[in-house]
Protein backbone atom coordinates (compact mmCIF):
# COMPACT_ATOMS: atom_id res chain seq x y z
CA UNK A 1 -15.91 2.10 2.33
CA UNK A 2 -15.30 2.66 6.22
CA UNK A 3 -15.04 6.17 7.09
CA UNK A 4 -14.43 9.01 5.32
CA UNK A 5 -11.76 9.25 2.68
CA UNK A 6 -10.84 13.01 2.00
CA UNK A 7 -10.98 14.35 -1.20
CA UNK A 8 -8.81 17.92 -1.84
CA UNK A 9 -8.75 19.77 -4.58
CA UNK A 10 -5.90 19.43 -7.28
CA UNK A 11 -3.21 22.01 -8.42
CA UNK A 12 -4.61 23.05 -11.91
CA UNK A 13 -0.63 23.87 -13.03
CA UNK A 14 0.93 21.07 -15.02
CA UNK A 15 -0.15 17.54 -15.39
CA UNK A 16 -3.68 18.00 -13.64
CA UNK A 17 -3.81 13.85 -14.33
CA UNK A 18 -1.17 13.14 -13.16
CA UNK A 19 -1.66 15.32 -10.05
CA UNK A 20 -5.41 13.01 -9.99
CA UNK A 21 -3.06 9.83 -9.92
CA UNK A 22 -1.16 10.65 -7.13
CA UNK A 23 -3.88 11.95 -4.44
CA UNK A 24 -5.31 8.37 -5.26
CA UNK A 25 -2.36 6.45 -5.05
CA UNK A 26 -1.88 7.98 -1.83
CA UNK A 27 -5.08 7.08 -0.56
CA UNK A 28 -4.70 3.42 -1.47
CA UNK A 29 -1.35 3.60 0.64
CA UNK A 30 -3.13 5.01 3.50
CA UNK A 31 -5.61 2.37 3.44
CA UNK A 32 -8.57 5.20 3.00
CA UNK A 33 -9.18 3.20 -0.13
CA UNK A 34 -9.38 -0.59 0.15
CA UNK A 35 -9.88 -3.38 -2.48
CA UNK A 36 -13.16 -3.44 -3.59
CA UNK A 37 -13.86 0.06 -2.72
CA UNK A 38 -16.00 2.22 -5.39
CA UNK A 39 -14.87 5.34 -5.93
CA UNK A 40 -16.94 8.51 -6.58
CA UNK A 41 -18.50 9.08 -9.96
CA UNK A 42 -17.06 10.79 -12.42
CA UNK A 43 -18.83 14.08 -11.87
CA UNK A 44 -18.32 13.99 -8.58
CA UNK A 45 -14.60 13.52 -8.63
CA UNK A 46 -14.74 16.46 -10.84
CA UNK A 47 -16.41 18.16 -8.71
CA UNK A 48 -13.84 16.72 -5.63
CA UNK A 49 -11.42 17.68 -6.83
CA UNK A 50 -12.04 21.05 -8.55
CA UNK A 51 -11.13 19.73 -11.98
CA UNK A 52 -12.28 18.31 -15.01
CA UNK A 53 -14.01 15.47 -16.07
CA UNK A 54 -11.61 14.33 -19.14
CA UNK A 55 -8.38 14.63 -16.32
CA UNK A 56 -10.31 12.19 -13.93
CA UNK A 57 -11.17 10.27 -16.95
CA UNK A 58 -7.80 10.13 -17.86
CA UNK A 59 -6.22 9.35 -14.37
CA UNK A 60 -8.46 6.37 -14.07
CA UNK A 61 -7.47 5.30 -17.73
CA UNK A 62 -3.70 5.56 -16.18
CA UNK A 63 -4.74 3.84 -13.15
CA UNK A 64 -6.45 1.10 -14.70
CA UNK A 65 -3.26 0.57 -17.17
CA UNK A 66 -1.85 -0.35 -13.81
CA UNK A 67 -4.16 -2.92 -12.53
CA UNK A 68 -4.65 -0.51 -9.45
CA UNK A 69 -8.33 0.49 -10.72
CA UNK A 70 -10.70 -1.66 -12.11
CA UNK A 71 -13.60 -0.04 -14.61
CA UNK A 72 -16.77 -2.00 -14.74
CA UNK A 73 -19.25 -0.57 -17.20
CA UNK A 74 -23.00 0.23 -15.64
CA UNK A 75 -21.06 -0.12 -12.30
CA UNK A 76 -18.78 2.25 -11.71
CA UNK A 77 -14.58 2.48 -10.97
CA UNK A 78 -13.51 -0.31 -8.22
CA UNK A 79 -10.08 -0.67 -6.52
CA UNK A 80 -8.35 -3.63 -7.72
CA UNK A 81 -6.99 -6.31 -5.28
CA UNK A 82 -3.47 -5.57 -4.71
CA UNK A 83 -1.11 -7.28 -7.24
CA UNK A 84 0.95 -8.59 -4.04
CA UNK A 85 -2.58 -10.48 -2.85
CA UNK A 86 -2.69 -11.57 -6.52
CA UNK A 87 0.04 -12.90 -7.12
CA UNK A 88 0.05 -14.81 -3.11
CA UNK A 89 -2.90 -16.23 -4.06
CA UNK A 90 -1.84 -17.56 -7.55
CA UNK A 91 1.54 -19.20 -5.61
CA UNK A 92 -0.45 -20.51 -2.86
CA UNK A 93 -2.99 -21.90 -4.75
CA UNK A 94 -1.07 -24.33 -6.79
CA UNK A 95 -1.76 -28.19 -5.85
CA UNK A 96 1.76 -29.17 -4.01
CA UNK A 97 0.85 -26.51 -1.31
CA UNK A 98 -1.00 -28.95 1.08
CA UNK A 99 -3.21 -28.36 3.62
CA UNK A 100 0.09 -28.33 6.41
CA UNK A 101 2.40 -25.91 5.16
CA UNK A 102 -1.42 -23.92 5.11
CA UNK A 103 -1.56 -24.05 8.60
CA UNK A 104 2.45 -23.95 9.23
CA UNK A 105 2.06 -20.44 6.98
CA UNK A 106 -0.52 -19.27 9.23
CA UNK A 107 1.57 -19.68 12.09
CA UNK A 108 3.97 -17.85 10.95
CA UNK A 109 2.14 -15.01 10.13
CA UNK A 110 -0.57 -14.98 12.95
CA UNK A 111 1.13 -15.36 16.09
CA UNK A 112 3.51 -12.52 15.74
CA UNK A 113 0.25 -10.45 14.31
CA UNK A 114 -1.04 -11.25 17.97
CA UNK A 115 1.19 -10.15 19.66
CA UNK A 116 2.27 -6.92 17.64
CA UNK A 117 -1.46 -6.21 18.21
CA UNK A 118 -1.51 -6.92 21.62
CA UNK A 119 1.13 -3.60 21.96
CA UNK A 120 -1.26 -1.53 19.59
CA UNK A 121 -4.48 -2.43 19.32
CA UNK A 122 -7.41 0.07 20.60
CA UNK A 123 -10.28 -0.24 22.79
CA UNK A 124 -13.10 0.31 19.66
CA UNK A 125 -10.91 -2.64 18.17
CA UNK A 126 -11.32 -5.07 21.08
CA UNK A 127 -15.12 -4.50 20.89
CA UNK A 128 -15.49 -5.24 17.36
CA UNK A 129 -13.63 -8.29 17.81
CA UNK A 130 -16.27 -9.43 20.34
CA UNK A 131 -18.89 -8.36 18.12
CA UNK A 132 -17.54 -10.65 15.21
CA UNK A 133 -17.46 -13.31 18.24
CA UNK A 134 -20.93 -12.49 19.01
CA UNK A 135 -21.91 -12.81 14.96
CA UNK A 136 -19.97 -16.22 14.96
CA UNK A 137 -22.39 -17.45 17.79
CA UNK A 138 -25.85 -16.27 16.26
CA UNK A 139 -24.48 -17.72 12.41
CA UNK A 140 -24.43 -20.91 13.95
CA UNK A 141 -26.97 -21.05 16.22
CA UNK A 142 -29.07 -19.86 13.39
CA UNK A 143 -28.34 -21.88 10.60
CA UNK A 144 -24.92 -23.71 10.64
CA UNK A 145 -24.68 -22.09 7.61
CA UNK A 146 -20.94 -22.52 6.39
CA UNK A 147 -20.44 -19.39 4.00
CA UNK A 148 -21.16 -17.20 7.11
CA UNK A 149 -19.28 -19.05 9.34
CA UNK A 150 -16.10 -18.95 7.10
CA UNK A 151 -16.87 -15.48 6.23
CA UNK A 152 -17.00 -14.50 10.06
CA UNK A 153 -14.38 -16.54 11.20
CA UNK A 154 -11.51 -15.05 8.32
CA UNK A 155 -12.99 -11.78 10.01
CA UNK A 156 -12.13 -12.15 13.31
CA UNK A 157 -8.47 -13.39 12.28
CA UNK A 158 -8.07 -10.58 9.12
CA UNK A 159 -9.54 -7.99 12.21
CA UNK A 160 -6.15 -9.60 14.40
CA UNK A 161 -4.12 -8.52 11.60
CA UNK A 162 -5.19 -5.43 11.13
CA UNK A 163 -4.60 -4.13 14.32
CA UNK A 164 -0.94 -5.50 14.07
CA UNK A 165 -0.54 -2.56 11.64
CA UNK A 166 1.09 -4.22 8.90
CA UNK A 167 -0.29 -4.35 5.46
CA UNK A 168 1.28 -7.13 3.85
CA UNK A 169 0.92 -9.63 7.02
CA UNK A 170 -3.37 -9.00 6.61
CA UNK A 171 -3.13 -9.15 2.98
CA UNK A 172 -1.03 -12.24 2.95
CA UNK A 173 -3.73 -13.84 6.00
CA UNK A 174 -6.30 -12.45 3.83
CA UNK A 175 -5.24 -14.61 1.29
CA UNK A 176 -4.13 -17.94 3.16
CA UNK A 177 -7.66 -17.52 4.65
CA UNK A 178 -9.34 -17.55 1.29
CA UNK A 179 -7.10 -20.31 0.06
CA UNK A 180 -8.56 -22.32 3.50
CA UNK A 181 -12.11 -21.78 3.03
CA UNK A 182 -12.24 -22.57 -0.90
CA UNK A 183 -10.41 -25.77 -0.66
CA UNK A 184 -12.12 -27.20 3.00
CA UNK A 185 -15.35 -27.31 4.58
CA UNK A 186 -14.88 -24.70 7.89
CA UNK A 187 -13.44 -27.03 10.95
CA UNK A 188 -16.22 -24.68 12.49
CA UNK A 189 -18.66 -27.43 11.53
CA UNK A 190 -17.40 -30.20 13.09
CA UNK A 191 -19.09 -32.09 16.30
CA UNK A 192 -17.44 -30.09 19.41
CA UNK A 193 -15.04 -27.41 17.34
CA UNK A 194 -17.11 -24.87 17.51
CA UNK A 195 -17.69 -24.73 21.16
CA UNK A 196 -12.92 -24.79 21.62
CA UNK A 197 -12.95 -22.22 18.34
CA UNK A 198 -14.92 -20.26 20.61
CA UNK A 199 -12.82 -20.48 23.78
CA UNK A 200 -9.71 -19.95 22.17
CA UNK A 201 -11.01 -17.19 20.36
CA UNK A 202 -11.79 -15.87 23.59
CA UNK A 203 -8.53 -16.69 25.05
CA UNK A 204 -6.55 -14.17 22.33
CA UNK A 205 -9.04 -11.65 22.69
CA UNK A 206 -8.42 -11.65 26.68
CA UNK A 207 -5.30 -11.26 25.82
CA UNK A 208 -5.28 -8.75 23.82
CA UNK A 209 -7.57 -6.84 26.33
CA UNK A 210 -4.38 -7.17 29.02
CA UNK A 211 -2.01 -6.03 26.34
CA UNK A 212 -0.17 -9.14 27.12
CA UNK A 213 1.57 -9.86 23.74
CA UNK A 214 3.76 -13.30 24.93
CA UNK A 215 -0.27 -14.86 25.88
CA UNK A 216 -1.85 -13.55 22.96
CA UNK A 217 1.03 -15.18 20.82
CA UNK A 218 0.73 -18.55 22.75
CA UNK A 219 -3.06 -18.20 22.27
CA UNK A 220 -2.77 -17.99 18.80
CA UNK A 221 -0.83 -20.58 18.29
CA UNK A 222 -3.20 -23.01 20.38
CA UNK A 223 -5.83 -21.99 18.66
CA UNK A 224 -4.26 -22.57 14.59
CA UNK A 225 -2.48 -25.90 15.65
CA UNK A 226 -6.22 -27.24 17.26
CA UNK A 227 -7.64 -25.93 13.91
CA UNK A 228 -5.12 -27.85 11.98
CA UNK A 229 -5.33 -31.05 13.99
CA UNK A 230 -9.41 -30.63 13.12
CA UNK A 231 -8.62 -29.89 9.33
CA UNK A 232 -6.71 -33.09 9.30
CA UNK A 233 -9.47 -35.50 11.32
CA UNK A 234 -11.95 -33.76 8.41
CA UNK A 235 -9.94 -34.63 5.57
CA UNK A 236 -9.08 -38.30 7.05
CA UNK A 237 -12.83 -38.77 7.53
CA UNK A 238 -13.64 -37.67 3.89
CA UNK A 239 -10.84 -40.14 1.82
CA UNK A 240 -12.59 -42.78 4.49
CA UNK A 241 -15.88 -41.75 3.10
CA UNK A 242 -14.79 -42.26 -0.39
């Protein structure tokens, strides 16, 4: 979990559960907790919170009726993906969403995210976009390896989106990205892409630097329709393969 989520202490009066439910589902809303997060053991959410073991036992019961919390046994209390990101990915995963209405979705959603970012984002933000850049350069340089890659690459667009400041534009990338990466090998691999991913990359994140939000939207899109034209020369050379 990145940073520190704050705990506080629950009213004992009433529903102390209830009261359990609440602080959580407000830190989920914050962001403080994020899908995939594990949250504290049971003692020590007692111990959080100033209550009981059977009401946190009974708030997660409540929160896992919900499909907010997930309980896995020897491994402790997880958040759940959201049921919004669920449900995204179930829609965009069926078969008659091809690989351009994809691309035409992420167009859509990431060049406005680029330039709503370009008005907000912060200084510690801009530097770990260039680290992810700098992480992109050593994966492949390393190895080529393709899980990385895609891994890295998803980061440095989901970390775009997340400076935007809107939680349903980086869940739905989040999940567009996923969508991408499970049904494709990453463009990142072919002869030559790596080395324009790379400039264009750099491109939006100059922009963002300047705060320029019309450049970092045009960058955006350069970069996503290049990708797409790439997806398409990859998928081509596969059915040729065949």
């Amino acid at each position: 979990m990145r940073g520190v989520t704050v705990w506080e202490p629950v009213n004992q009066a009433g529903n102390v559960s209830q009261r359990i439910v609440a602080q959580i589902e407000d830190l989920l809303a914050k962001d403080a907790l994020k899908p995939g997060d594990r949250l504290p053991t049971e003692r020590d959410m007692a111990e959080l919170l100033g209550t009981s073991r059977p009401s946190v036992r009974e708030a997660v019961r409540i929160l896992q009726a919900q499909g907010r919390l997930i309980v896995r046994h020897g491994r402790g209390v997880f958040v759940a993906e959201s049921q919004t990101k669920q449900a995204l990915g179930a829609a965009l995963s069926n078969p008659e969403v091809n690989v351009n209405e994809l691309f035409a979705m992420r167009e859509v959603l990431e060049v406005p995210a680029a330039q709503w970012a370009a008005e907000q984002i912060t200084d510690e933000q801009i530097v770990d976009l260039r680290e992810i850049l700098d992480e992109l350069d050593s994966a492949f340089d390393d190895s080529g390896d393709f899980q990385r890659l895609a891994r890295l690459d998803a980061t440095f667009h989901l970390a775009i989106a997340q400076a935007a400041g809107n939680r349903f534009l980086r869940q739905t990338t989040d999940v567009l990205h996923d969508i991408l990466i499970e049904g494709m090998q990453t463009t990142l691999l072919i002869p030559g892409r790596r080395e324009k991913a790379r400039k264009q990359h750099e491109s939006i994140v100059a922009a963002l630097e300047n705060r320029d939000p019309s450049e970092a939207g045009q960058a955006a899109r350069r970069h996503i329709r290049s990708a797409h034209h790439a997806a398409l020369e990859r998928i081509a050379a596969e059915k040729g393969e065949q």
